[in-house]
Protein backbone atom coordinates (compact mmCIF):
# COMPACT_ATOMS: atom_id res chain seq x y z
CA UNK A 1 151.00 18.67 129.86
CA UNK A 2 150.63 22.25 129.59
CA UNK A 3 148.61 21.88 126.20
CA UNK A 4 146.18 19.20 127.43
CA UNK A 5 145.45 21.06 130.39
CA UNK A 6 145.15 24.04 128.37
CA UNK A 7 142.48 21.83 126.43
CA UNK A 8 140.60 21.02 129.59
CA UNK A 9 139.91 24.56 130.67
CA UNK A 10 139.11 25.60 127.01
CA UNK A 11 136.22 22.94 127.03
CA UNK A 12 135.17 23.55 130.54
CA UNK A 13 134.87 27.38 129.69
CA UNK A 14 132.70 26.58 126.44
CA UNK A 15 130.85 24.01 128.16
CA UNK A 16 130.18 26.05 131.52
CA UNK A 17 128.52 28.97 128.84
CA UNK A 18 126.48 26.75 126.68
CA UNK A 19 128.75 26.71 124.02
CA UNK A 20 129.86 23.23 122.60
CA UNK A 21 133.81 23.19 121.49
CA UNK A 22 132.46 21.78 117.55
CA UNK A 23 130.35 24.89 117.85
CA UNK A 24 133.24 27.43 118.62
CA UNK A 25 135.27 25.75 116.42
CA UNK A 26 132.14 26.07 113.69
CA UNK A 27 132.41 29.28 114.33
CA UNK A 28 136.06 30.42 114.37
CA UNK A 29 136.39 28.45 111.07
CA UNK A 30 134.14 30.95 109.12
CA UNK A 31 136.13 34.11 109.71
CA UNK A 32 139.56 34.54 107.67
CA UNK A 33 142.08 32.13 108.87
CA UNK A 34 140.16 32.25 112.11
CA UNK A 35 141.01 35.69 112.80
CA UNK A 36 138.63 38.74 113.69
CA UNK A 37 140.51 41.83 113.55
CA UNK A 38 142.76 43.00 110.56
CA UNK A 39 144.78 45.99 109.71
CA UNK A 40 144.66 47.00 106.50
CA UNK A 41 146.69 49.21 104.03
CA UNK A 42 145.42 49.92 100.37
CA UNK A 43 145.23 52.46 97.47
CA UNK A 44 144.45 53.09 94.03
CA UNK A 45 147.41 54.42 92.10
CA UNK A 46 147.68 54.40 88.82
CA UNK A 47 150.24 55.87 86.79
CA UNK A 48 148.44 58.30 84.96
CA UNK A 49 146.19 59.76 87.39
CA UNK A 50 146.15 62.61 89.84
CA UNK A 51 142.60 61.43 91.63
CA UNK A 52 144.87 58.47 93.88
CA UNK A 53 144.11 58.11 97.31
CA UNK A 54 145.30 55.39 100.09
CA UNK A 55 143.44 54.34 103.34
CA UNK A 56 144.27 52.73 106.20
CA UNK A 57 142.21 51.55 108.75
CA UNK A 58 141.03 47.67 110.54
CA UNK A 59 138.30 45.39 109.69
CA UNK A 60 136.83 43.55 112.21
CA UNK A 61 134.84 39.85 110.93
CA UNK A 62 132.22 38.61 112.85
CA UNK A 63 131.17 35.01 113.28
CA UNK A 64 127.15 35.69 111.38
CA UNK A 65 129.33 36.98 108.01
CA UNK A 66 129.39 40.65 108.52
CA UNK A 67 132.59 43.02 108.83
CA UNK A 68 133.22 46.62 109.46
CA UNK A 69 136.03 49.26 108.72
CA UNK A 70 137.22 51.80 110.60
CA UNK A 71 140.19 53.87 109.11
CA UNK A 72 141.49 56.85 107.67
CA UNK A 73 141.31 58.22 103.79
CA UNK A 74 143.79 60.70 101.81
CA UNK A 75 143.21 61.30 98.46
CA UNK A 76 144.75 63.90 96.07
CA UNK A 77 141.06 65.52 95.53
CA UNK A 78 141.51 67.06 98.61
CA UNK A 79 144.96 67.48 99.62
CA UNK A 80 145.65 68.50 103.11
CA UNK A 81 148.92 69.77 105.17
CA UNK A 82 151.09 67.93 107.21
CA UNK A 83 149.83 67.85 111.39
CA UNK A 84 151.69 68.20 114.07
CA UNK A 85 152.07 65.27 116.82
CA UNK A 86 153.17 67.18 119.99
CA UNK A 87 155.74 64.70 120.19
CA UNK A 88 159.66 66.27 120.25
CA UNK A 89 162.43 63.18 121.14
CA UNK A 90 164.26 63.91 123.99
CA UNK A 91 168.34 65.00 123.84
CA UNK A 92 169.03 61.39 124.59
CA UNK A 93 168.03 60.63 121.34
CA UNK A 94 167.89 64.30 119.05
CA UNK A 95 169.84 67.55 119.44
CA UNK A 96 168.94 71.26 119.34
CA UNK A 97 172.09 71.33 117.53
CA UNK A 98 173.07 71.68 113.42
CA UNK A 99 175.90 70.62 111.95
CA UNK A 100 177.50 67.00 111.69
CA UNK A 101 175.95 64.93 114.61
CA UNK A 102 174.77 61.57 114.96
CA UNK A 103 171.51 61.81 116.36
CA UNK A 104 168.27 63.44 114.63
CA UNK A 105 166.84 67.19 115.02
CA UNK A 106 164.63 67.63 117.93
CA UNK A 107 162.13 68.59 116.09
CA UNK A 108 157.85 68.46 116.34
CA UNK A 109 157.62 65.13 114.85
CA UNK A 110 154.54 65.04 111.84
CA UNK A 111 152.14 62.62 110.49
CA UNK A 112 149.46 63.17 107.62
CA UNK A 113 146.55 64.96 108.25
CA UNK A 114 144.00 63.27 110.48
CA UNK A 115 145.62 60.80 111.62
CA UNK A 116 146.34 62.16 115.53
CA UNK A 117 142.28 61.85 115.48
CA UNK A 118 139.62 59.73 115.25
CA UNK A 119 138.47 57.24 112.33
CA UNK A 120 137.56 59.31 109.45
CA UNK A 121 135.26 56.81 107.96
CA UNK A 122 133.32 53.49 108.66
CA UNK A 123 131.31 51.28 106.88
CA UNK A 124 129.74 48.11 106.93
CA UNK A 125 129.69 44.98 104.71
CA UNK A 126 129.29 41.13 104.26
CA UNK A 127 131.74 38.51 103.56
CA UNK A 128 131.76 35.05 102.70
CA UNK A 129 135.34 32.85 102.82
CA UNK A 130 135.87 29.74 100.35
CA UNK A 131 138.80 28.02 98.79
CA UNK A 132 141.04 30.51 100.77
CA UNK A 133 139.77 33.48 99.25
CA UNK A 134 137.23 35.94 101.88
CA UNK A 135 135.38 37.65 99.27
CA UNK A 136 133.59 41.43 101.01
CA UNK A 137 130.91 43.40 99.44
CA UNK A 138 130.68 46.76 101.04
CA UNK A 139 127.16 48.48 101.44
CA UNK A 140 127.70 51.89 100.56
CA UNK A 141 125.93 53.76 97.74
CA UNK A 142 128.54 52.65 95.24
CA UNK A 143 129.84 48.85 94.13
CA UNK A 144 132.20 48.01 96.16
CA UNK A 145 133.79 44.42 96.53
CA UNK A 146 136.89 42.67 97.57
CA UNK A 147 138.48 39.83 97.07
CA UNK A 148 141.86 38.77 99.38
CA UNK A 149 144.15 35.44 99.56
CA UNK A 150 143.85 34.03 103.20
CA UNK A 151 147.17 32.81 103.86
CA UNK A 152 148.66 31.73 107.52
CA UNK A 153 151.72 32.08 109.33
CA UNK A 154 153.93 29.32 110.13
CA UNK A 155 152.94 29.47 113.68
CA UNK A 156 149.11 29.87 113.05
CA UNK A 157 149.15 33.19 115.07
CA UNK A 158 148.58 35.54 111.98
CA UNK A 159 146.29 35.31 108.69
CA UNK A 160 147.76 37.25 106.18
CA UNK A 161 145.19 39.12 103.27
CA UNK A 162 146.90 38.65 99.79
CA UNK A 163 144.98 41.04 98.06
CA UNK A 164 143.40 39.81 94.96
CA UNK A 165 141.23 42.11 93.41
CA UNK A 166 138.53 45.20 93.95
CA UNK A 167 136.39 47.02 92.29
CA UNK A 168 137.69 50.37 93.86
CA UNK A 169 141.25 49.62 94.90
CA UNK A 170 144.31 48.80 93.22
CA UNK A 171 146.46 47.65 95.62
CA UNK A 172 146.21 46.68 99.30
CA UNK A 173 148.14 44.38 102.59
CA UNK A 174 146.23 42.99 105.35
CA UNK A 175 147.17 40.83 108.53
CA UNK A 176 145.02 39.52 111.46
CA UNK A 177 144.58 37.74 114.56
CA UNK A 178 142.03 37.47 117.33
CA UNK A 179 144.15 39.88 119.48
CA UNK A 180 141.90 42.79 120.37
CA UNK A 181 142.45 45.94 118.56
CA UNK A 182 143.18 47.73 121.57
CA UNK A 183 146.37 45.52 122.12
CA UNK A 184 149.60 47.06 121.01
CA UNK A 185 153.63 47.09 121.63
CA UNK A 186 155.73 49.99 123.21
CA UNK A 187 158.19 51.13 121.38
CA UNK A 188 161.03 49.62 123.45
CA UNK A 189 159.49 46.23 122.27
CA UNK A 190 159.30 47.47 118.96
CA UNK A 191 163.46 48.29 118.88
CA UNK A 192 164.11 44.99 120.50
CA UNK A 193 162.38 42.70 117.92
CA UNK A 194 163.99 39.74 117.26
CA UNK A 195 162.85 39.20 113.62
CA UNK A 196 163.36 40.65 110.63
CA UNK A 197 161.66 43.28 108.97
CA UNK A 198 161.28 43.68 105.48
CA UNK A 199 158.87 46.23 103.13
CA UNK A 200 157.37 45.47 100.07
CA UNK A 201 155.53 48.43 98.60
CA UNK A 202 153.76 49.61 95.76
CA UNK A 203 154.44 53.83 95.51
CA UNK A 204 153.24 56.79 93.21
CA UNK A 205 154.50 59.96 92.26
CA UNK A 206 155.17 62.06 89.24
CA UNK A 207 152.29 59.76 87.28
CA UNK A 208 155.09 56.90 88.05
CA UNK A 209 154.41 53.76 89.58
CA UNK A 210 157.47 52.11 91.43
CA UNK A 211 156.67 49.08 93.32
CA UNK A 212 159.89 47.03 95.47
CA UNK A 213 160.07 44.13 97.58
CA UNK A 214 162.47 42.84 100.18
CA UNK A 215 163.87 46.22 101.44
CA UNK A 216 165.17 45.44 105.22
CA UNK A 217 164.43 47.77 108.08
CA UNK A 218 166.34 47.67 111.02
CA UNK A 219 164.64 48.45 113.60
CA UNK A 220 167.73 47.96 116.29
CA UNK A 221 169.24 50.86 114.70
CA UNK A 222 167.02 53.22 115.80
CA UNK A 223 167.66 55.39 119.03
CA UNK A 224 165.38 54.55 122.32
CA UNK A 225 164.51 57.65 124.17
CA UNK A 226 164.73 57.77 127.40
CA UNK A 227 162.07 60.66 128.45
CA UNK A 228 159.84 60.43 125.35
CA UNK A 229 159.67 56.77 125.58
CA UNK A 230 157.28 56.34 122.95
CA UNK A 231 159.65 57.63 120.04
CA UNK A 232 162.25 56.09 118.12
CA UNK A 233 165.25 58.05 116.39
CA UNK A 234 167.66 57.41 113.31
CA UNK A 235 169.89 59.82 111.50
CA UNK A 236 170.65 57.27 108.66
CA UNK A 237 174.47 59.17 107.71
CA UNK A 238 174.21 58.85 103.94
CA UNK A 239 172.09 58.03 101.29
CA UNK A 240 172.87 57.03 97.62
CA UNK A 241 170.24 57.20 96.07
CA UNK A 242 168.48 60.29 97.93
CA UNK A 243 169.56 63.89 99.16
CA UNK A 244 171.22 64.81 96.15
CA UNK A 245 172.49 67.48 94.12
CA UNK A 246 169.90 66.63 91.67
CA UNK A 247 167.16 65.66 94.23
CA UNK A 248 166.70 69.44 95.24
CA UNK A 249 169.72 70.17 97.17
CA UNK A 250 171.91 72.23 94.89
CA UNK A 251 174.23 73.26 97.55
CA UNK A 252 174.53 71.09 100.87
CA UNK A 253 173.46 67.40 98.83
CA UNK A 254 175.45 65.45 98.10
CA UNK A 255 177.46 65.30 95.26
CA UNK A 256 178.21 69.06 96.07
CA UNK A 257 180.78 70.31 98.47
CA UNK A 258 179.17 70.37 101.38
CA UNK A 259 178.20 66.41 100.55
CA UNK A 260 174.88 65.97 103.27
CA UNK A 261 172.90 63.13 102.30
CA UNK A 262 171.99 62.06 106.04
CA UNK A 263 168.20 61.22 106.20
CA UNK A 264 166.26 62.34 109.34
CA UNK A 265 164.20 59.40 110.58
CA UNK A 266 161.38 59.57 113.42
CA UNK A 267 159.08 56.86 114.47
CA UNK A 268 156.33 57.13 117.15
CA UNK A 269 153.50 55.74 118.82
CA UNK A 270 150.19 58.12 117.94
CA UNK A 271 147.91 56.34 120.31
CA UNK A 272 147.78 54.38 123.71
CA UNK A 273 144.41 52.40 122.94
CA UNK A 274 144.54 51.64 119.19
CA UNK A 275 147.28 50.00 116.55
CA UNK A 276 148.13 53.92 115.10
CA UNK A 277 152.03 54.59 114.94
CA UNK A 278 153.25 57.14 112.20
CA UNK A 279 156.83 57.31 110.44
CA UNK A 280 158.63 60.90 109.39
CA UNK A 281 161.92 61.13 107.27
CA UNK A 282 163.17 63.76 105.07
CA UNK A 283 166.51 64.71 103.53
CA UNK A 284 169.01 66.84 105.91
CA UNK A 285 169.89 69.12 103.20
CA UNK A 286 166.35 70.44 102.41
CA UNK A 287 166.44 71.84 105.42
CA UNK A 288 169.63 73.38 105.17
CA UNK A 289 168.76 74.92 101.63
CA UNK A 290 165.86 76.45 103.15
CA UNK A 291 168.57 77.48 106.18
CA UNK A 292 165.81 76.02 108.49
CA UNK A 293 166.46 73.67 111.75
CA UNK A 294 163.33 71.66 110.78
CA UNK A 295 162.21 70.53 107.35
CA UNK A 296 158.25 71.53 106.72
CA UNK A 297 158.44 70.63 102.97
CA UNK A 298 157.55 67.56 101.17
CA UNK A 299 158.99 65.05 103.41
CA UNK A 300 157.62 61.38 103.78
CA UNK A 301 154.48 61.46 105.73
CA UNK A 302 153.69 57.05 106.54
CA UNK A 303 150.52 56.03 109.00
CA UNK A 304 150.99 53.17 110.21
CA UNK A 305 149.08 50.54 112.24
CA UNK A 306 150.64 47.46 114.02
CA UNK A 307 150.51 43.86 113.11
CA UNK A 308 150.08 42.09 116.62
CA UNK A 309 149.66 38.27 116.56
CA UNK A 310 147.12 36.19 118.71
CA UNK A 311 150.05 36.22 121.36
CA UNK A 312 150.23 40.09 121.44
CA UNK A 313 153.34 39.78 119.83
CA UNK A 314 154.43 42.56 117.21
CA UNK A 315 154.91 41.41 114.16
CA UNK A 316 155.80 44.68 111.68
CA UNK A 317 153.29 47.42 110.60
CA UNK A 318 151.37 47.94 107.76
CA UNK A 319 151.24 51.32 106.09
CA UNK A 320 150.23 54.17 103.73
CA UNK A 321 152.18 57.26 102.67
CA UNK A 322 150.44 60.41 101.90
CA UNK A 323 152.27 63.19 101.64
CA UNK A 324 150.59 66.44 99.51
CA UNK A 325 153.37 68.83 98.44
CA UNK A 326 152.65 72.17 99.83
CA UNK A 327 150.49 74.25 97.49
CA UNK A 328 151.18 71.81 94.36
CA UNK A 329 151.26 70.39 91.94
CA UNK A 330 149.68 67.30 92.36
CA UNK A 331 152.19 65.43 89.99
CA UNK A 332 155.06 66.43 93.37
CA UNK A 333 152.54 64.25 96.26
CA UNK A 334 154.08 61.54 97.17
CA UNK A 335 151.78 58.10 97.96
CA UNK A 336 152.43 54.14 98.95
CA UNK A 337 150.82 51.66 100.16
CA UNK A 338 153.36 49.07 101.86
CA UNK A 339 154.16 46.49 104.59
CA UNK A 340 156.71 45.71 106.95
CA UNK A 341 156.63 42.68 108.56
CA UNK A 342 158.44 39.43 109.47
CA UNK A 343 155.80 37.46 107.74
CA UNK A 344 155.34 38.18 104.14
């Protein structure tokens, strides 16, 4: 009953503004899967180069075959420091305390340069969608195409972008709906997701490409803070493959006496009117080597943007790491692409 009247007031609304419901279909069919606004992660990496670089931003389709970008670029040709967010977790969910401890350092949580800002870049293009496949062509004063796999959720609610191919990219993620870009989740819905996440990723460092599928996240073992209510904590207690002797903690790693291989983990909103979360982890023992509280090394520096469905649901993220180490060389940065999502 619900869906027929549902029906009704859908064709009364098109009909009442001129619009016929063949036409707004018409219409809706010639975006991607029917959706108008994407996030979207991508990068060139390859192996042997130090010129990689990763953006992530959203595209927004319009009915008459255009599309824009807004986003955010970091590339190795111009390396830049880590920036602070202003946002410290609360002692519900950190401590101002070393030592063994089950919750994270309360410390200024950081994000890659630029990204606590506004859009670094734009552009504007043209697309055309057939046989599945939304093919973009860029106008900027270089060739620049696109090619992504339109693929839908079970549900209908979410068009995924496989991506294909590009003349400038490498690799890339993309998801959509027609929920606005301003919509987003608080971080309490976030925690309490019922689905489960999982990352795939492509990543780059030390001219080595590693790419990995299927990793969970579990987001329900992350700390809600009470006062800073828009942050997420998790002091993962030990890691095998990370914070090791070998990894750059000669004395405190593990595999040495002391035997730390907790990993810090911070996750927080970056904006109230956009898709813009960021992710911060690092290794316990750096900053015990450096016989700091807070680690402002090379830790792992991931943007990311929400995937919200046409229900305003959240749905994952997807994400870029950039993360320059300090002074060089470029061989030490750290960059991904990735996505983690319910839907893949």
């Amino acid at each position: 009953m619900r869906a027929v009247l549902a029906a009704v007031l859908a064709t009364f609304t098109l009909l009442a503004t001129g619009v016929s419901p063949a036409s707004a279909a018409a219409s809706l069919s010639a975006l991607p899967g029917g959706k108008a606004n994407f996030v979207v992660s991508q990068g060139f990496l390859r192996a042997a180069s130090t010129q990689n670089w990763v953006r992530l931003g959203t595209y927004q389709f319009k009915t008459n075959g255009t599309v824009s970008a807004n986003g955010y670029l970091w590339w190795q040709r111009n390396p830049e420091g880590r920036q602070a967010t202003g946002v410290v977790p609360d002692s519900s969910c950190a401590t101002k305390a070393g030592g063994k401890s089950t919750r994270v350092r309360a410390c200024d949580v950081l994000t890659a340069p630029g990204y606590t800002g506004a859009p670094d870049e734009s552009r504007t293009g043209t697309y055309t969608v057939a046989g599945g496949v939304v093919s973009i062509r860029w106008k900027i004063n270089q060739t620049w195409t696109e090619q992504w796999r339109v693929r839908m959720s079970p549900d209908g609610k979410l068009a995924q972008l496989q991506f294909a191919k590009s003349t400038l990219a490498t690799h890339g993620y993309g998801y959509g709906s027609n929920a606005s870009l301003s919509t987003r989740r608080a971080m309490s819905s976030v925690r309490a997701f019922p689905g489960a996440l999982r990352q795939d990723l492509t990543s780059w460092s030390g001219n080595h490409i590693v790419n990995s599928a299927n990793q969970p996240f579990s987001q329900s073992s992350f700390r809600g803070c009470a006062t800073t209510t828009w942050c997420l904590t998790y002091l993962q207690p030990a890691s095998k493959g990370a914070c090791q002797k070998s990894g750059g903690c000669p004395n405190y790693g593990g595999g040495t006496k002391a035997n730390v291989s907790s990993i810090q983990y911070y996750l927080t909103k970056i904006s109230n009117t956009d898709r813009r979360d960021t992710m911060w982890h690092w290794c316990t023992c750096l900053a015990m080597e450096r016989k700091t509280f807070c680690y402002s090394g090379n830790s792992h520096m991931k943007p990311l943007m929400q995937i919200i469905d046409d229900s305003g649901a959240f749905r994952g993220w997807v994400g870029a790491e950039a993360s320059f180490y300090p002074g060089g060389p470029r061989t030490k940065d750290m960059m991904s692409v990735f996505r983690l999502t319910d839907f893949r």
